[in-house]
C-alpha atoms as a PDB file:
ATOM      1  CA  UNK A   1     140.449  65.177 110.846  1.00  0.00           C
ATOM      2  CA  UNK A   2     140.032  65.747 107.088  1.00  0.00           C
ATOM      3  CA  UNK A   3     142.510  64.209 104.650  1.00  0.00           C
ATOM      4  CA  UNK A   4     142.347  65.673 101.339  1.00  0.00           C
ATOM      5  CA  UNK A   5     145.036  65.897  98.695  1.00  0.00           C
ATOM      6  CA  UNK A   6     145.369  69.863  97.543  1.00  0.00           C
ATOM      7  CA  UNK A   7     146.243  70.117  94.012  1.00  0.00           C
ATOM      8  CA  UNK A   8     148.210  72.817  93.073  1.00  0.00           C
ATOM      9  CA  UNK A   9     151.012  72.932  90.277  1.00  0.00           C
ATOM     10  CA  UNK A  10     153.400  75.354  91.912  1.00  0.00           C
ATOM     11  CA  UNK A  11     156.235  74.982  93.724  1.00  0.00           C
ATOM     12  CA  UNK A  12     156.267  74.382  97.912  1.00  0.00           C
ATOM     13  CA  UNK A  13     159.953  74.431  99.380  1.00  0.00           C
ATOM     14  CA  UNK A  14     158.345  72.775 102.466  1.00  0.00           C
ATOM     15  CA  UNK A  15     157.139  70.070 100.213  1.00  0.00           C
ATOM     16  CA  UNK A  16     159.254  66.886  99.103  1.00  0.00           C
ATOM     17  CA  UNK A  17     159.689  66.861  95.333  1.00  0.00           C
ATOM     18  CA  UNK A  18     157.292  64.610  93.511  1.00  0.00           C
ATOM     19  CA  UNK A  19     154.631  66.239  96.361  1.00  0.00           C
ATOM     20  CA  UNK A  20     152.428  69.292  95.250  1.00  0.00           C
ATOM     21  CA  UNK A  21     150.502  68.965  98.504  1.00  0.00           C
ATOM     22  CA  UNK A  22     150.941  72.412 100.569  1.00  0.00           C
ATOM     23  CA  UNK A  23     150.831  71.198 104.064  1.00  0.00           C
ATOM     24  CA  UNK A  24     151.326  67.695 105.625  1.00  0.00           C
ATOM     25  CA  UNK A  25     151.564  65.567 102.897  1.00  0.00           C
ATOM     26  CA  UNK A  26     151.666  62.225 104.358  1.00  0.00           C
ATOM     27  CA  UNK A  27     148.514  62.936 106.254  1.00  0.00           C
ATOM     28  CA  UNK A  28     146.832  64.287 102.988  1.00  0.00           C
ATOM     29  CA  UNK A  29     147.600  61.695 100.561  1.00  0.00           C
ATOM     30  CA  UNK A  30     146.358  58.568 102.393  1.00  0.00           C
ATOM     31  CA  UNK A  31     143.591  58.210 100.369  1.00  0.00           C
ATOM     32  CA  UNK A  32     145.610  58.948  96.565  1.00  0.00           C
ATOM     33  CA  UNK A  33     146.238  55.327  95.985  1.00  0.00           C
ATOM     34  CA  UNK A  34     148.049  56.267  92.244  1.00  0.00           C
ATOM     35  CA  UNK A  35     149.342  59.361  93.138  1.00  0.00           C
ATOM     36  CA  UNK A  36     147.677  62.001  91.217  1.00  0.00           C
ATOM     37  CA  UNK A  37     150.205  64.240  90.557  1.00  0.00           C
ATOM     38  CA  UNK A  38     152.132  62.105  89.199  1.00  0.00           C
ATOM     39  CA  UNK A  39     149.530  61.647  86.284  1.00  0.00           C
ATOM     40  CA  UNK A  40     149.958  64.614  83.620  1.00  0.00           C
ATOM     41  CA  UNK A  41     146.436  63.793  82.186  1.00  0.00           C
ATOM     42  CA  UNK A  42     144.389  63.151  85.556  1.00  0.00           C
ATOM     43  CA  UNK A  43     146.713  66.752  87.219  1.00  0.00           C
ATOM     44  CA  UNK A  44     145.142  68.160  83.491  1.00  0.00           C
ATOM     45  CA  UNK A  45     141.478  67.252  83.491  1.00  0.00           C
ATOM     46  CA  UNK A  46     140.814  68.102  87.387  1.00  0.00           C
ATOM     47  CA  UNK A  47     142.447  71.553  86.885  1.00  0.00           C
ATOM     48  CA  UNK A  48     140.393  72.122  83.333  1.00  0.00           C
ATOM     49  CA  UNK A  49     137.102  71.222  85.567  1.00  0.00           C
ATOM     50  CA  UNK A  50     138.259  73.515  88.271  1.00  0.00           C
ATOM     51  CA  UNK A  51     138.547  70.830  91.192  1.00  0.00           C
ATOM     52  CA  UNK A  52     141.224  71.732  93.746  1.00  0.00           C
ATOM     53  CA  UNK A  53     140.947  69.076  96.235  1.00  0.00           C
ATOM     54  CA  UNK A  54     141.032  65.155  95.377  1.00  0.00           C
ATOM     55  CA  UNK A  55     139.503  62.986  98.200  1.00  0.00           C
ATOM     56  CA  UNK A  56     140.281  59.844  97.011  1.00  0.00           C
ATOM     57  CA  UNK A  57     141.952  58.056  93.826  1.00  0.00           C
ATOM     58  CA  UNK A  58     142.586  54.711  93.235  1.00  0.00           C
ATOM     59  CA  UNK A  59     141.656  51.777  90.269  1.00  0.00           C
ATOM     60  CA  UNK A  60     138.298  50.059  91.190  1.00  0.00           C
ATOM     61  CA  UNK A  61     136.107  47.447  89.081  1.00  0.00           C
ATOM     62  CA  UNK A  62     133.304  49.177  87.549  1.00  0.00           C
ATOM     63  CA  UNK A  63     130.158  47.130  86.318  1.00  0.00           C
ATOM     64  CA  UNK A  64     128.764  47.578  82.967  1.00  0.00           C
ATOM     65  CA  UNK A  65     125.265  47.329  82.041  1.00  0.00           C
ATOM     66  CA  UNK A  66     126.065  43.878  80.572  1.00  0.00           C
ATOM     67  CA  UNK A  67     127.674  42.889  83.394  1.00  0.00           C
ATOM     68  CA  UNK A  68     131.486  43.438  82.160  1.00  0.00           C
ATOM     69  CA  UNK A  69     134.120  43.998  84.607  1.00  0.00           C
ATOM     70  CA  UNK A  70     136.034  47.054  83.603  1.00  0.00           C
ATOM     71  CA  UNK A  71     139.198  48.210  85.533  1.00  0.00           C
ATOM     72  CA  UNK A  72     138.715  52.108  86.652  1.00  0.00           C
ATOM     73  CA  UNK A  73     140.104  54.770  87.939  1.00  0.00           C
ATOM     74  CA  UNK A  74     137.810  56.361  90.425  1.00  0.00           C
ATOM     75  CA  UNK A  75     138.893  59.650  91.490  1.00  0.00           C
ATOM     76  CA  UNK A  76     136.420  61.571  94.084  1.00  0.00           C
ATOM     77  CA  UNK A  77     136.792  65.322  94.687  1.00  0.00           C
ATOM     78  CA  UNK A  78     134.805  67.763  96.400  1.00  0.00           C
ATOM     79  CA  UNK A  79     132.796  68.296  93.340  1.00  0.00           C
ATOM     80  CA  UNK A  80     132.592  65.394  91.568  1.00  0.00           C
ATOM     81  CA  UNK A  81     133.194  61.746  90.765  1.00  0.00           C
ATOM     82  CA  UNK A  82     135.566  61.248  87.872  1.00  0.00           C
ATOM     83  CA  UNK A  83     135.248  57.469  86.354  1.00  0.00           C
ATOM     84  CA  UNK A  84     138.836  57.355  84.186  1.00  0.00           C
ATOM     85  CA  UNK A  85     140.228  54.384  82.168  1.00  0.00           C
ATOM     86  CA  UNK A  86     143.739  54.003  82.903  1.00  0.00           C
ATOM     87  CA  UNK A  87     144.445  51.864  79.425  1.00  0.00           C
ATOM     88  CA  UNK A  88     143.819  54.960  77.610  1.00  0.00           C
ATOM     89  CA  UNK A  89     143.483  58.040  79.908  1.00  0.00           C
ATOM     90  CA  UNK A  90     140.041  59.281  78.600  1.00  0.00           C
ATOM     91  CA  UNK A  91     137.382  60.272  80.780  1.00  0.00           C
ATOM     92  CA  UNK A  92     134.678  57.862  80.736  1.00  0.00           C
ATOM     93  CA  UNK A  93     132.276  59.438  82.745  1.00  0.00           C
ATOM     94  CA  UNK A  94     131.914  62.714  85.661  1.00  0.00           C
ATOM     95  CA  UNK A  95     129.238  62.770  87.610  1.00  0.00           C
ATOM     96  CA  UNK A  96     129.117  66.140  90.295  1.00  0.00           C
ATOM     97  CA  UNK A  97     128.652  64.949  93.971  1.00  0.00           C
ATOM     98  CA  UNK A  98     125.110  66.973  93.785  1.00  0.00           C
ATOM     99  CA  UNK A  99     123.535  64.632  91.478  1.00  0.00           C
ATOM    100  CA  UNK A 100     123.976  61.684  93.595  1.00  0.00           C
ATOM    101  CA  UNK A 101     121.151  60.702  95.744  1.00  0.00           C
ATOM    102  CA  UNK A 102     122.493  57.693  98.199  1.00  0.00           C
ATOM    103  CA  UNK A 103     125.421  55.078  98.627  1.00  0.00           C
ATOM    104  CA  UNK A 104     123.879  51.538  98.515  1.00  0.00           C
ATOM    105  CA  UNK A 105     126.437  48.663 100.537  1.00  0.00           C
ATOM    106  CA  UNK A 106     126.352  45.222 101.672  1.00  0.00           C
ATOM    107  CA  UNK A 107     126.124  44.406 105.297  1.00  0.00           C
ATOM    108  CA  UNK A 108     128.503  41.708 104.513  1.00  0.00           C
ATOM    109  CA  UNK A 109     131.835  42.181 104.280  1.00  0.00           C
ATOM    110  CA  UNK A 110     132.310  42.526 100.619  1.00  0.00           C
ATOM    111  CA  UNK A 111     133.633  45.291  98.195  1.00  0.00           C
ATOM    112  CA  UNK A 112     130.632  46.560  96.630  1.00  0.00           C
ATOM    113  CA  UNK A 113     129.154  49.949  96.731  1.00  0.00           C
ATOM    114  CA  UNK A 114     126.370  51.398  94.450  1.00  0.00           C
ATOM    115  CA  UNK A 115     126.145  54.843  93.707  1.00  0.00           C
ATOM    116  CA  UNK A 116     122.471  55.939  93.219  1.00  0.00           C
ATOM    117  CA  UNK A 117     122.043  59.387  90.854  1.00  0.00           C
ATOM    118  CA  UNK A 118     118.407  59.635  89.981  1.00  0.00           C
ATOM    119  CA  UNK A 119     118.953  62.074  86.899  1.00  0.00           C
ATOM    120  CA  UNK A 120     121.405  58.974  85.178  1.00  0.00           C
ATOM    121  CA  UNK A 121     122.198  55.446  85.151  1.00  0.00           C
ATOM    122  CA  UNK A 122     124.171  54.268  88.704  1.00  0.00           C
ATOM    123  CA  UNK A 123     127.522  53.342  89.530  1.00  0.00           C
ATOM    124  CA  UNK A 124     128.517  49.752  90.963  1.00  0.00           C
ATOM    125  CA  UNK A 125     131.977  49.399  91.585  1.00  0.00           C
ATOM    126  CA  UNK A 126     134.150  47.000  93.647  1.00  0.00           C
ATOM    127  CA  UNK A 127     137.286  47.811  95.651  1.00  0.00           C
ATOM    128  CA  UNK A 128     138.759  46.365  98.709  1.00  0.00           C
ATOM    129  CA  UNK A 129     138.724  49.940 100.060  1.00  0.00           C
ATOM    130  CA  UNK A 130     135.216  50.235 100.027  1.00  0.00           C
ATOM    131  CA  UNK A 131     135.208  51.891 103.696  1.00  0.00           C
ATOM    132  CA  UNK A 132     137.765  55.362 102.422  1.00  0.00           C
ATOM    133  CA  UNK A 133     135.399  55.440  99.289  1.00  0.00           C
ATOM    134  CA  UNK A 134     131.911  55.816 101.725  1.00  0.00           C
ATOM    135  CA  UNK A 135     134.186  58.194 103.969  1.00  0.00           C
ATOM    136  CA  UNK A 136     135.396  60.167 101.182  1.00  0.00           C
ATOM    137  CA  UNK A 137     131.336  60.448  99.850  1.00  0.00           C
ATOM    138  CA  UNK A 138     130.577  61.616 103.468  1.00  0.00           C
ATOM    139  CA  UNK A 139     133.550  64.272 103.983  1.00  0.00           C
ATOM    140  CA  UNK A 140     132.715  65.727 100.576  1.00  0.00           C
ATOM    141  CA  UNK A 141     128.763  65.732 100.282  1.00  0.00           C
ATOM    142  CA  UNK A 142     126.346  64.703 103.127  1.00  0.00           C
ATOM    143  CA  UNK A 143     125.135  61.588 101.706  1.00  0.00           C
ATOM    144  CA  UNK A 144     122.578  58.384 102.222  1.00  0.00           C
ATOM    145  CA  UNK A 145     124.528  55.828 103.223  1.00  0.00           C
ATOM    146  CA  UNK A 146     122.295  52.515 102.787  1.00  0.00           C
ATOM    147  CA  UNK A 147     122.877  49.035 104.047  1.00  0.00           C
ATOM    148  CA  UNK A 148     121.350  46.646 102.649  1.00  0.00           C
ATOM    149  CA  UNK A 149     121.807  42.813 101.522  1.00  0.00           C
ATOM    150  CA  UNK A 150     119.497  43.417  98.639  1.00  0.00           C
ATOM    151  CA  UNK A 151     118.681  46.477  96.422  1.00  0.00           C
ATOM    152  CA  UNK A 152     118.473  47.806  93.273  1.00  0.00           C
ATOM    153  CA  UNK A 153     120.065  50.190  90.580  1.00  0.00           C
ATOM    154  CA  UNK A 154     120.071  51.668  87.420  1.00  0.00           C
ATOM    155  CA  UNK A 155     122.605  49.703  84.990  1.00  0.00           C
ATOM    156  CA  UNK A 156     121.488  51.491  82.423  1.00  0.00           C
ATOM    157  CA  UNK A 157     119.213  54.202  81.124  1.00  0.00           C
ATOM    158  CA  UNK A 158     116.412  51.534  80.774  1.00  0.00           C
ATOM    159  CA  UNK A 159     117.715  48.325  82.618  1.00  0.00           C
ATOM    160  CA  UNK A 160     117.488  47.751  86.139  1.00  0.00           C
ATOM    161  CA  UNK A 161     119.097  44.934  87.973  1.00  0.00           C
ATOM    162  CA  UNK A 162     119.376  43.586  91.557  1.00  0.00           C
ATOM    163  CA  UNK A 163     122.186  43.033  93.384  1.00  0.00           C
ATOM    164  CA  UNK A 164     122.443  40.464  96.777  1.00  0.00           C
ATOM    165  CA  UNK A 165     124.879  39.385  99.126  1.00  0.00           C
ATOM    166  CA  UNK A 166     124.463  36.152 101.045  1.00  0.00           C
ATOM    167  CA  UNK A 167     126.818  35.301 103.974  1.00  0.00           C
ATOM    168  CA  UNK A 168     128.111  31.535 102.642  1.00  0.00           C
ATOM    169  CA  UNK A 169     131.094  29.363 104.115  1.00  0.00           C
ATOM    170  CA  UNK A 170     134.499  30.896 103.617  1.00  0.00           C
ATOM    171  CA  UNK A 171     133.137  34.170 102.112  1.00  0.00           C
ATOM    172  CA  UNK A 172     130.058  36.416 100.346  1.00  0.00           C
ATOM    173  CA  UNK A 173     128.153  35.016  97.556  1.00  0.00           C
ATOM    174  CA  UNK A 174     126.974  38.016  95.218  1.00  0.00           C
ATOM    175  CA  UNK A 175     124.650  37.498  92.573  1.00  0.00           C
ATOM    176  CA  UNK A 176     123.572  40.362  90.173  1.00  0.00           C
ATOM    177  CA  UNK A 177     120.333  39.621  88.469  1.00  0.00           C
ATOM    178  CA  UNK A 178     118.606  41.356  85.709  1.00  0.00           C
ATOM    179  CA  UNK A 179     114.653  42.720  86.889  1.00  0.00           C
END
């Protein structure tokens, strides 16, 4: 069962206001954590870049090259992966689906995910729904999916780090060191 989120700026009388999804829209918004419709400048850039169908949205951590924690919205589509800052509603970064080589997770139960593109630097983000994210990757473009308690990615353009998760007492300890 596919749950995507249809964009679409007209009008549906079978649709609750505030709703631009055409059919079912309880079923197809499960994974639009903020609601994208409800954002003029998120409904604005998808529809300049021509994406239709939004698999999942909602604010993540993403990891800078120096290690910064930088609240996100993450939107995923069935073209692309939109990194957006909320503060300021500017697109920080779109990366299409096609570029991406292979999801990189924890075996642990943590909320990390890596997102390897070859061709750039790689996305490490944290959110507590790290499982939608993976299935959102998966419904969209047949990915990688990689488990693994250690591995490494691309911070930046020339730095790589490596991340591991340990199983500890009362939780996962993560540690992030530079190569």
């Amino acid at each position: 069962m596919s749950r995507r989120v249809q964009i679409d700026d007209a009008k549906n009388d079978d649709v609750p206001d505030g709703d631009s999804s055409p059919v079912e829209p309880d079923k197809l918004r499960k994974r639009d954590h903020i609601n994208v419709p409800s954002h003029p400048f998120l409904m604005k850039l998808l529809n300049k870049q021509g994406d239709q169908i939004v698999l999942f949205a909602d604010k993540v951590l993403k990891f800078t090259g120096s290690g910064k924690m930088k609240c996100r919205i993450l939107l995923i589509t069935d073209f692309a992966i939109y990194i957006v800052d909320p503060e300021t509603d500017s697109l920080k970064r779109r990366i299409a689906l096609a570029a991406v080589e292979k999801i990189y997770l924890s075996e642990l139960s943590d909320n990390f995910l890596a997102v390897i593109i070859p061709t750039e630097y790689d996305l490490l983000i944290a959110s507590a729904r790290k499982n939608e994210i993976i299935t959102a990757f998966v419904e969209a473009y047949e990915l990688d999916v990689v488990s693994s308690n250690r591995f490494e990615y691309n911070a930046a353009s020339d730095l790589v780090k490596e991340i591991e998760f340990e199983e500890v007492e009362g939780g996962v300890k993560t540690r992030i060191l530079r190569k």
